[in-house]
Protein backbone atom coordinates (compact mmCIF):
# COMPACT_ATOMS: atom_id res chain seq x y z
CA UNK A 1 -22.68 2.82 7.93
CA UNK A 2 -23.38 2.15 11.31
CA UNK A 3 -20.46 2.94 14.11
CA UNK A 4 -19.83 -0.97 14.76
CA UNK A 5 -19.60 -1.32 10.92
CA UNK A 6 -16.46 1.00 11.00
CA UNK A 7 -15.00 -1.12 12.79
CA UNK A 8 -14.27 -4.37 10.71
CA UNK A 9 -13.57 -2.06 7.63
CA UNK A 10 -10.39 -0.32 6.20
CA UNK A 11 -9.54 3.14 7.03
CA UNK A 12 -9.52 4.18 3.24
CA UNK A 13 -13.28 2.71 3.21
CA UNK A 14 -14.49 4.76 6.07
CA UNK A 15 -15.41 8.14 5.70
CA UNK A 16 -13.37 9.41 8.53
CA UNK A 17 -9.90 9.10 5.96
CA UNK A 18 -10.79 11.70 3.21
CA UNK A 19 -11.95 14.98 3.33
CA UNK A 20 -11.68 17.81 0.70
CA UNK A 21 -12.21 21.08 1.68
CA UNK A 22 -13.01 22.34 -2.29
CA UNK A 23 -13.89 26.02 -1.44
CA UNK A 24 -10.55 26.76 0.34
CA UNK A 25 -8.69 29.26 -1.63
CA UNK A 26 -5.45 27.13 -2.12
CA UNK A 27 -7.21 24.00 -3.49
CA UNK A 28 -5.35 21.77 -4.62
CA UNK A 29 -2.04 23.27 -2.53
CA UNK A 30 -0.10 20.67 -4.66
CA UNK A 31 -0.42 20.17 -8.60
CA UNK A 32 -1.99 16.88 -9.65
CA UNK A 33 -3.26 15.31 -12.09
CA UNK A 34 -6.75 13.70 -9.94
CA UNK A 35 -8.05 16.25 -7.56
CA UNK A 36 -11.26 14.41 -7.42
CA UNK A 37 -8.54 12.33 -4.96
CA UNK A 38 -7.05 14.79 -2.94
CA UNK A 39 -7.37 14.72 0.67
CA UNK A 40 -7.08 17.71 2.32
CA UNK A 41 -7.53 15.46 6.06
CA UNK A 42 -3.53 16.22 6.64
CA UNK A 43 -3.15 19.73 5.36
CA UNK A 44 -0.21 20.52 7.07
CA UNK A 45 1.62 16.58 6.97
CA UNK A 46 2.35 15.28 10.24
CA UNK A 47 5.73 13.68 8.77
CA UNK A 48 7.15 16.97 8.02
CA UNK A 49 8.63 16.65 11.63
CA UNK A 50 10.71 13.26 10.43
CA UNK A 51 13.01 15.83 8.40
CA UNK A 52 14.52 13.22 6.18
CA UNK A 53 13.14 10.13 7.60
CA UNK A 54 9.81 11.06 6.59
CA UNK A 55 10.13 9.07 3.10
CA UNK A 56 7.97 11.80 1.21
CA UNK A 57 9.37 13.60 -1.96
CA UNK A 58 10.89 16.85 -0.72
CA UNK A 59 14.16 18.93 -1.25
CA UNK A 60 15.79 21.43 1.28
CA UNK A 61 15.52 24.96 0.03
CA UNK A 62 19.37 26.64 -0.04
CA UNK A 63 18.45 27.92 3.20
CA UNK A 64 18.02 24.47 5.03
CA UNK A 65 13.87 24.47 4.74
CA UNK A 66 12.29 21.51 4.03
CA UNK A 67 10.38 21.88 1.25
CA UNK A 68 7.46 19.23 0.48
CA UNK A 69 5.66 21.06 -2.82
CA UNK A 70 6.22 18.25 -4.81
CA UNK A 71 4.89 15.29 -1.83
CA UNK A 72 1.38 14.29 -2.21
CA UNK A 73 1.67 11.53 0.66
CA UNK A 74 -0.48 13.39 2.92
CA UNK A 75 -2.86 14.25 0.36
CA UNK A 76 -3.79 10.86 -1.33
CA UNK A 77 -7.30 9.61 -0.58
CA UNK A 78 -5.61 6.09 0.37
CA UNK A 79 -3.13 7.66 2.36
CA UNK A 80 -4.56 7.43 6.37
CA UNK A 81 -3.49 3.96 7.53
CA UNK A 82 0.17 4.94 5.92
CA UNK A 83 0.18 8.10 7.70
CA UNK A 84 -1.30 6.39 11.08
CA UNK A 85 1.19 3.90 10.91
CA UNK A 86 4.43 6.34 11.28
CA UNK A 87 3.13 7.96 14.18
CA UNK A 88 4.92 5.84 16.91
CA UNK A 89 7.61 7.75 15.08
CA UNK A 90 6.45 11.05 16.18
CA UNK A 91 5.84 10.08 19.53
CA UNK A 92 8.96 9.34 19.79
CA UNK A 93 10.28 13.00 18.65
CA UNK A 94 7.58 14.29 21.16
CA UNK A 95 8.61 11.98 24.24
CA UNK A 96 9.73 14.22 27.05
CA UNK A 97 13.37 13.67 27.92
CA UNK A 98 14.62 12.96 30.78
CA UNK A 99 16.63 15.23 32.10
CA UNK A 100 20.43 14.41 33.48
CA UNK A 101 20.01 13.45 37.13
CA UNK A 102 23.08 15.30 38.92
């Protein structure tokens, strides 16, 4: 596919959305039932910093950790444009304050 192709297409049909990285030593990091599907693009999930908001299927651990073993959001092969679309979310959470003017 040529570069202007990419353009009038879906994410999830452009390469740049899925990538599996088969010979790492934790693959799949999350059980499921299709690992031919598992996109290993968000490794670490960029919605983890939402805490709560982040709409993924987690728990908090007794000690107040967020824990996202069970969430395969980040890891779905259709996943990208879902995950694209929250991040006006975390620029939000990374927007510098402004500070009090005295």
């Amino acid at each position: 596919m040529a570069h202007s192709e990419a353009f009038y297409k879906k994410p999830e049909e452009c390469h740049y959305s899925f990538f599996q990285h088969r010979e790492c030593e934790f693959f799949p990091c999350h059980p499921t039932d299709h690992p031919e599907d598992f996109n290993c693009l968000f490794c670490y999930c960029p919605l983890y910093a939402l805490g709560e908001k982040c709409k993924g299927n987690f728990r908090y651990t007794e000690n107040g950790v967020k824990d996202c073993s069970n969430c395969l959001i980040p890891h779905n092969r259709k996943s990208y444009s879902y995950i694209i679309s929250r991040y006006p979310e975390l620029m939000e959470l990374a927007k510098r304050k402004e500070e009090p003017h005295e």
